[in-house]
C-alpha atoms as a PDB file:
ATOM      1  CA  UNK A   1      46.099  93.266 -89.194  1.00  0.00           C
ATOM      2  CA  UNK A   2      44.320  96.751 -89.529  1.00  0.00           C
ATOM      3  CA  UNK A   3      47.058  97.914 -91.249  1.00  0.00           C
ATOM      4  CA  UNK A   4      47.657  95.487 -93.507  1.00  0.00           C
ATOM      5  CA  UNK A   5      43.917  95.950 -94.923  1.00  0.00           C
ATOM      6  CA  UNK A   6      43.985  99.724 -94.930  1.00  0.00           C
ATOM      7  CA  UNK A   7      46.962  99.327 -96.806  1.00  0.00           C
ATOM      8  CA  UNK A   8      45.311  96.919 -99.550  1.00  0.00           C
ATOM      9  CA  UNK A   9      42.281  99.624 -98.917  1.00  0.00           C
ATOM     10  CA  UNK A  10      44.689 102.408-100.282  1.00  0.00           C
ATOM     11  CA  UNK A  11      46.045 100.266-103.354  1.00  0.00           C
ATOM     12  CA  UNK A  12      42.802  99.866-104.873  1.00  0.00           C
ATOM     13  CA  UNK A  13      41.420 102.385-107.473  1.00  0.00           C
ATOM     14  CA  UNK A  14      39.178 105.099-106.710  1.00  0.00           C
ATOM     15  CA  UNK A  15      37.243 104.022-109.960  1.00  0.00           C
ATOM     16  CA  UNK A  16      36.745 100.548-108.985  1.00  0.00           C
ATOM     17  CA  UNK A  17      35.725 101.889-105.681  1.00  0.00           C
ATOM     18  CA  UNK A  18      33.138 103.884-107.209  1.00  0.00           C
ATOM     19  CA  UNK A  19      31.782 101.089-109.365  1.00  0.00           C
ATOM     20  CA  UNK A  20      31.659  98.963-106.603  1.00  0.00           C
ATOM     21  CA  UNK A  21      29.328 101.024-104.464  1.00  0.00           C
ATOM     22  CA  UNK A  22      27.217 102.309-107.881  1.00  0.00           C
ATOM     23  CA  UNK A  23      26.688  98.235-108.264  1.00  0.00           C
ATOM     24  CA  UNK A  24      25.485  97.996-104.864  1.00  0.00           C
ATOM     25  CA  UNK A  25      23.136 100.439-105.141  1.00  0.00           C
ATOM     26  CA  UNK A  26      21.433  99.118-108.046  1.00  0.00           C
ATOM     27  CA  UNK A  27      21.848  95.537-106.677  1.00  0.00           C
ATOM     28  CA  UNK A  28      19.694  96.956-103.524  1.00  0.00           C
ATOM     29  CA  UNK A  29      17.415  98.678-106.027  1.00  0.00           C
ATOM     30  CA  UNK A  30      16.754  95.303-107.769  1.00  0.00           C
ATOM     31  CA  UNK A  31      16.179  93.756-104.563  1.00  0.00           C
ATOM     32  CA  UNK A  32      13.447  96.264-103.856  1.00  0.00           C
ATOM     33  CA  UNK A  33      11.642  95.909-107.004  1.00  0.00           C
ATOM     34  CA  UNK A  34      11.704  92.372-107.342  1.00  0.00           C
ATOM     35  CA  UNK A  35      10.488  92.159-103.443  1.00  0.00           C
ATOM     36  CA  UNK A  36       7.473  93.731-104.551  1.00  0.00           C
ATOM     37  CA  UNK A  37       7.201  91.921-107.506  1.00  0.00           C
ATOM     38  CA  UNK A  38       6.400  88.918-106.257  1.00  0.00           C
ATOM     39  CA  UNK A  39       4.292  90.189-103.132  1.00  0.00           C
ATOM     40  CA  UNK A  40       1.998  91.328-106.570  1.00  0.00           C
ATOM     41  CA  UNK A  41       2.994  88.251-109.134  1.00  0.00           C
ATOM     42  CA  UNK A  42       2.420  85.478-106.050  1.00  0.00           C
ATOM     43  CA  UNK A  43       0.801  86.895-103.077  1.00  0.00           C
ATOM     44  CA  UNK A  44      -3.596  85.937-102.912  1.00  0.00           C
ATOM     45  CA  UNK A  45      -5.836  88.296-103.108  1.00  0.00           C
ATOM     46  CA  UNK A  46      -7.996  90.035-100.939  1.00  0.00           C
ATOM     47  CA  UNK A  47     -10.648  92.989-101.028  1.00  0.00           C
ATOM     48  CA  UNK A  48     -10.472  95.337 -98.452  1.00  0.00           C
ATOM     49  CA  UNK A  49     -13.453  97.858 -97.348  1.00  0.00           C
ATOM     50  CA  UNK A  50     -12.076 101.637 -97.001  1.00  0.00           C
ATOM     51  CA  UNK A  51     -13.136 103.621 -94.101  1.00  0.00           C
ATOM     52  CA  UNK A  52     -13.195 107.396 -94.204  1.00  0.00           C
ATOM     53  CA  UNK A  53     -10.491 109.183 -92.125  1.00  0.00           C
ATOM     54  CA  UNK A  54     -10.125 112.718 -90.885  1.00  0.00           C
ATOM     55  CA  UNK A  55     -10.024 115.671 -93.240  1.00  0.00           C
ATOM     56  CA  UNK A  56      -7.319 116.851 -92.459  1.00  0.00           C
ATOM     57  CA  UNK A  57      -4.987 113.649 -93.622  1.00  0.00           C
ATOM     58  CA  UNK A  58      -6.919 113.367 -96.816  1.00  0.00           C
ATOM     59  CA  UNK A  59      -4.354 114.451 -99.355  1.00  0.00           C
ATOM     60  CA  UNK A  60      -0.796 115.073 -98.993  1.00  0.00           C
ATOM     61  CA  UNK A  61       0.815 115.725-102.098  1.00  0.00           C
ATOM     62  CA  UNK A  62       0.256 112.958-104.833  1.00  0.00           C
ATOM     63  CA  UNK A  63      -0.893 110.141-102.749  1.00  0.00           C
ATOM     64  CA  UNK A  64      -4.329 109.307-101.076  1.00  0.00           C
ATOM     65  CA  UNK A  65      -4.521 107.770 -97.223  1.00  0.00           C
ATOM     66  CA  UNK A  66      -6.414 104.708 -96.646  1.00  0.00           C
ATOM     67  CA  UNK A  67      -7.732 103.629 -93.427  1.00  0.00           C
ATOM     68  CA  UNK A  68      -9.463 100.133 -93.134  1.00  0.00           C
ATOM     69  CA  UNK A  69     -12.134  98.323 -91.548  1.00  0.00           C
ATOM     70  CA  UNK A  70      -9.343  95.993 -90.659  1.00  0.00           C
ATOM     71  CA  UNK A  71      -7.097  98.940 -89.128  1.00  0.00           C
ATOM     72  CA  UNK A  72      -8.814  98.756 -85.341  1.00  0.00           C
ATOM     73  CA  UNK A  73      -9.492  95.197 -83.974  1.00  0.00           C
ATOM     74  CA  UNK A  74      -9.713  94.243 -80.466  1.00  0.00           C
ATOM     75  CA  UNK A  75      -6.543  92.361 -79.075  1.00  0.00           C
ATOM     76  CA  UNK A  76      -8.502  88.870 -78.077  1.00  0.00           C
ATOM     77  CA  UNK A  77      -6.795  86.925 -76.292  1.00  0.00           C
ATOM     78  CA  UNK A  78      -3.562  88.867 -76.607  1.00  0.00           C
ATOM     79  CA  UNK A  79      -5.300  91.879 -74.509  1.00  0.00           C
ATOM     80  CA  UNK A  80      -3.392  92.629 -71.671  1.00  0.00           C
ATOM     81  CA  UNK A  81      -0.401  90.063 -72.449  1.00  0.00           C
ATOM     82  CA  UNK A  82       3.435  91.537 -72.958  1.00  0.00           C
ATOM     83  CA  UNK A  83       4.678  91.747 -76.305  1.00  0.00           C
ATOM     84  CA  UNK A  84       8.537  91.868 -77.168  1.00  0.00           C
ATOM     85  CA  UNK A  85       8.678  94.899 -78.570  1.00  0.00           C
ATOM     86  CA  UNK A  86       7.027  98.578 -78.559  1.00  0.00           C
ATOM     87  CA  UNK A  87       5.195  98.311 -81.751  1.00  0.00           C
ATOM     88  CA  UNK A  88       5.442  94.592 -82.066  1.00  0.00           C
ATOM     89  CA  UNK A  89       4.693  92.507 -85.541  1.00  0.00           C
ATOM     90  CA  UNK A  90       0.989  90.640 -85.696  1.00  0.00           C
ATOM     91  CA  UNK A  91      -0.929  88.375 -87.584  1.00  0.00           C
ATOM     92  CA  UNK A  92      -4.738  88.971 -88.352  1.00  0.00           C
ATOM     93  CA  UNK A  93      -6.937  86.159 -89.609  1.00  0.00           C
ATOM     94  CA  UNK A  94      -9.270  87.280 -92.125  1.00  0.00           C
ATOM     95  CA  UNK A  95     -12.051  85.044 -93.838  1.00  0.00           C
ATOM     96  CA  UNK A  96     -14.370  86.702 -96.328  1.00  0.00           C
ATOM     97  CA  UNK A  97     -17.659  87.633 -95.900  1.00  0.00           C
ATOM     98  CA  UNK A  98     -20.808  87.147 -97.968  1.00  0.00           C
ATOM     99  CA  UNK A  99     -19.845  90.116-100.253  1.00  0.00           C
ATOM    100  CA  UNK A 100     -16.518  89.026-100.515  1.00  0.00           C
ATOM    101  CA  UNK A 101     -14.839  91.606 -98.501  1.00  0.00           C
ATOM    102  CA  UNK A 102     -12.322  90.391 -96.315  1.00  0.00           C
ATOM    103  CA  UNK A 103     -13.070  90.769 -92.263  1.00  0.00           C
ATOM    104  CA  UNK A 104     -10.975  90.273 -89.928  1.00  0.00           C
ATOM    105  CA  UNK A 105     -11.507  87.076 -87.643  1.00  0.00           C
ATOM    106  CA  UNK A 106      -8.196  87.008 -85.372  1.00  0.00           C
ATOM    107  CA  UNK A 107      -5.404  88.464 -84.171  1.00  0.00           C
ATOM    108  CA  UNK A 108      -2.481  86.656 -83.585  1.00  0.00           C
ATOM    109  CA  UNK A 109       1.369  87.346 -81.523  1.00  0.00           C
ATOM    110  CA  UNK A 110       2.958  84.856 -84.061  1.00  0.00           C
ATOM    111  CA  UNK A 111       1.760  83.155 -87.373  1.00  0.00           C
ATOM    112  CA  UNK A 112      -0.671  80.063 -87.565  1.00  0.00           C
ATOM    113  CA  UNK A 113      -2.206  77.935 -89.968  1.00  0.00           C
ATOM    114  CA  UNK A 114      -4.928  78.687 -92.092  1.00  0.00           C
ATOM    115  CA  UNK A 115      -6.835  77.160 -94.756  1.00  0.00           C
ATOM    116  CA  UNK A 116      -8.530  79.088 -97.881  1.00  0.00           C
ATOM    117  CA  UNK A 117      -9.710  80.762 -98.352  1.00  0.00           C
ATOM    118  CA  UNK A 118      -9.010  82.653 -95.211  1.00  0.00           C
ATOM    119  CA  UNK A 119      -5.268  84.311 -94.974  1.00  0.00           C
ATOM    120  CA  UNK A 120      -3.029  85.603 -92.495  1.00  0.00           C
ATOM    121  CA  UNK A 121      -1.842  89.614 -93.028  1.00  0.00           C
ATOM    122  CA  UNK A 122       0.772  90.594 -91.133  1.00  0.00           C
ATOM    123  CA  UNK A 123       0.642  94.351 -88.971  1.00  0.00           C
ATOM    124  CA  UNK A 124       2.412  96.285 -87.012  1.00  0.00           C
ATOM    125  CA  UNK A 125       0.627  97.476 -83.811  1.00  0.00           C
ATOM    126  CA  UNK A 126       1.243 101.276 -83.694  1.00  0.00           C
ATOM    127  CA  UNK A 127       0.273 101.887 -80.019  1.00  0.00           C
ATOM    128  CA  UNK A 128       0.472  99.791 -76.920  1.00  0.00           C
ATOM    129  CA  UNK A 129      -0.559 100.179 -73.381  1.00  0.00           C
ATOM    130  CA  UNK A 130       1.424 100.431 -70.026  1.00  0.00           C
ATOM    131  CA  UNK A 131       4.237 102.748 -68.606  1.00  0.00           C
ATOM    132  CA  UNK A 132       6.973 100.921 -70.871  1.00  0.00           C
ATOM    133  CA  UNK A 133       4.775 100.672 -74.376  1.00  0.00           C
ATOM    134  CA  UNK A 134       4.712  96.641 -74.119  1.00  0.00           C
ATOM    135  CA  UNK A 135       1.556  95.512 -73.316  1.00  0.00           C
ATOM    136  CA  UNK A 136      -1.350  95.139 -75.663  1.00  0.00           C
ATOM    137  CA  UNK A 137      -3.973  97.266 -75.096  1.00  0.00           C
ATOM    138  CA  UNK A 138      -7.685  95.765 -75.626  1.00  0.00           C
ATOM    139  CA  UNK A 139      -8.467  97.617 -78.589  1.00  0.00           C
ATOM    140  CA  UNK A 140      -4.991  97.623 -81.128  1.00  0.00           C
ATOM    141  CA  UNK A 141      -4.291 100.112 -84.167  1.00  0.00           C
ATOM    142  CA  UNK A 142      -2.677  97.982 -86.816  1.00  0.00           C
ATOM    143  CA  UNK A 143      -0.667  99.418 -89.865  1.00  0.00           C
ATOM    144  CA  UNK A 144      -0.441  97.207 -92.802  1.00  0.00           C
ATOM    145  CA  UNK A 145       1.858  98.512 -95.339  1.00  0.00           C
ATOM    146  CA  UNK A 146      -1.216  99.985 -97.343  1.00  0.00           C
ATOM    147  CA  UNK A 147      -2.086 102.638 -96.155  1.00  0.00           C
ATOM    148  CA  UNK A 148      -1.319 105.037 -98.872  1.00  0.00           C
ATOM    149  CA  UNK A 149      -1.520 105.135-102.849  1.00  0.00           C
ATOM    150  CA  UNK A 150       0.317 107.361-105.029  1.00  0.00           C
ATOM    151  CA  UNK A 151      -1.894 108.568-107.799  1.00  0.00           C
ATOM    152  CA  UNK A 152      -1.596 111.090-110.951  1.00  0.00           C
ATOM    153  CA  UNK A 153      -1.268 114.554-109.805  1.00  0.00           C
ATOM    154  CA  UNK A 154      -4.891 115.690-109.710  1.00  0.00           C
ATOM    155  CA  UNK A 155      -6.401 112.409-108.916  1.00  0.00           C
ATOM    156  CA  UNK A 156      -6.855 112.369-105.107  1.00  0.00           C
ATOM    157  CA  UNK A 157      -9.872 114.149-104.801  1.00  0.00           C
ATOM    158  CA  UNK A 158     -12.229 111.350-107.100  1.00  0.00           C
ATOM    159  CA  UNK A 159     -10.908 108.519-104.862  1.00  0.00           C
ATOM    160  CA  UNK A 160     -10.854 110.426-101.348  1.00  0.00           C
ATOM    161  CA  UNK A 161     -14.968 111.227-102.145  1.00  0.00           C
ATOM    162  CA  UNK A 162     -15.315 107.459-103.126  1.00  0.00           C
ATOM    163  CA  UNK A 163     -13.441 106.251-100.046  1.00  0.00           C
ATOM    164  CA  UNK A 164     -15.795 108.788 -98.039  1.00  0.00           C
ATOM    165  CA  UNK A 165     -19.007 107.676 -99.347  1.00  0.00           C
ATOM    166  CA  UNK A 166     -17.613 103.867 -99.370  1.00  0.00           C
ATOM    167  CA  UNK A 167     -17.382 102.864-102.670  1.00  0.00           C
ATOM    168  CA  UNK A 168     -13.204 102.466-102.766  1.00  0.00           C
ATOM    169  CA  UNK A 169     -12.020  98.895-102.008  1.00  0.00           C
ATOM    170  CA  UNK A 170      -8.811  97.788-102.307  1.00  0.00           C
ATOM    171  CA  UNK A 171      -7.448  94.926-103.650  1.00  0.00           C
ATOM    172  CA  UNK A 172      -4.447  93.092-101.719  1.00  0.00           C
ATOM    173  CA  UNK A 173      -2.102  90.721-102.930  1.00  0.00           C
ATOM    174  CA  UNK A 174      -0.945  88.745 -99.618  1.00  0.00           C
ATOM    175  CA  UNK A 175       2.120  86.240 -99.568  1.00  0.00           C
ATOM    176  CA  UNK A 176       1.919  83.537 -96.968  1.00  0.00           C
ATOM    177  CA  UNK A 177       4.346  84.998 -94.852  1.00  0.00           C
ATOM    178  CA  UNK A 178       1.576  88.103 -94.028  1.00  0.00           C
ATOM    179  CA  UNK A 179       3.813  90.427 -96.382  1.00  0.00           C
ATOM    180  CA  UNK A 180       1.472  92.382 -98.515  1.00  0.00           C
ATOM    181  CA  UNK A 181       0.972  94.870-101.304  1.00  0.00           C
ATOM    182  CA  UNK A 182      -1.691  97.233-102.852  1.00  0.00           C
ATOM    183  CA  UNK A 183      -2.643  95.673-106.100  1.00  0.00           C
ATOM    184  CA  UNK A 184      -5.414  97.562-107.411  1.00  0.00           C
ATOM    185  CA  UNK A 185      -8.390 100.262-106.314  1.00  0.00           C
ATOM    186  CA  UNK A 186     -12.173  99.834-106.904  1.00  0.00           C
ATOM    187  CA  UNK A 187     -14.558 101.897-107.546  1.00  0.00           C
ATOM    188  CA  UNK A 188     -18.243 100.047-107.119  1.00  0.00           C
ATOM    189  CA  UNK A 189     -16.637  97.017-108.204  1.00  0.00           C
ATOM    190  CA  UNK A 190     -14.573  98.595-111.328  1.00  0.00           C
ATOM    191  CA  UNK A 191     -10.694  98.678-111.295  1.00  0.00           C
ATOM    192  CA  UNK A 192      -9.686 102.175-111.381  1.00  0.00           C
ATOM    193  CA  UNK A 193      -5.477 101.796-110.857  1.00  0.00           C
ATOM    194  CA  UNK A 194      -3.722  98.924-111.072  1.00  0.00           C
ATOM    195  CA  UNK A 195      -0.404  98.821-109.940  1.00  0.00           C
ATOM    196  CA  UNK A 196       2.120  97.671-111.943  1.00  0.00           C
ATOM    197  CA  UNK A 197       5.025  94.545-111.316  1.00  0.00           C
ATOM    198  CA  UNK A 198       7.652  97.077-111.337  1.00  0.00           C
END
């Protein structure tokens, strides 16, 4: 049996080998962009309040770091409770507040239903307690997916003194399965990058 396919293998062209695997790689490329295209095209939006972080991650390269209210949350009732994995997947409620930010109300081991114009955001818990790494802790660190921006060369420093003084928010476009994207950056309420479909 193995030989019979290595044989076929060997009869094949090296050139239709080669365009083979160059049309796989822009078939994954495709897939990529058009994930992300409808995360932004489909996904609701949601206004996130920056936090400043330390100094010394401000810049790196072209791209700013974000950290956000949203990033710390205590566990709830999943404080304390096994999780499946060392940096296991969660969901976190948010509802807006009076300003329209969006705070987080829950967090969640698995999805659950909610109704607008609150939404579910999935995370990935980046430390856990215990010997073995699978416990949550009371207090989780969640990443989101968005917690960096690529700007212009030259940019950084204007939005890393407006996420320091708390006048960046970001705008989130969030699917219903949690998945979510950067959509576009405020300053005091103005759109100062929007991020394009593709």
């Amino acid at each position: 049996m193995i030989e019979s396919i290595t044989s076929v293998w060997r009869r094949i062209p090296k050139a239709v080998l080669f365009g083979a695997a160059i049309l796989l790689q822009c078939a994954l490329l495709i897939l990529m962009v058009a994930d992300r295209v409808q995360i932004l095209r489909e996904g609701r939006e949601v206004t996130l309040q920056t936090r400043p972080l330390d100094p010394r991650d401000l810049l790196r390269g072209d791209y700013v770091t974000l950290g956000y209210d949203i990033t710390q949350l205590p566990a709830g009732a999943l404080a304390g409770q096994p999780s499946t994995e060392r940096n296991p997947i969660v969901f976190v409620r948010l509802a807006p507040d009076a300003d329209g930010l969006y705070q987080a109300v829950s967090v969640h081991a698995a999805p659950v239903a909610v109704t607008a114009p609150d939404v579910l955001i999935r995370g990935r818990v980046t430390y856990s307690c215990g010997s073995n790494g699978r416990i949550f802790c009371d207090k989780l660190t969640i990443r989101y997916g968005l917690e960096s921006y690529f700007v212009p060369e030259g940019e950084g420093k204007k939005l890393e003194q407006a996420r320091n003084q708390q006048q960046l928010r970001v705008v989130a476009a969030v699917l219903p399965s949690g998945r979510a994207a950067i959509k576009r950056l405020l300053i005091d309420g103005e759109p100062v990058y929007q991020e394009p479909w593709y």
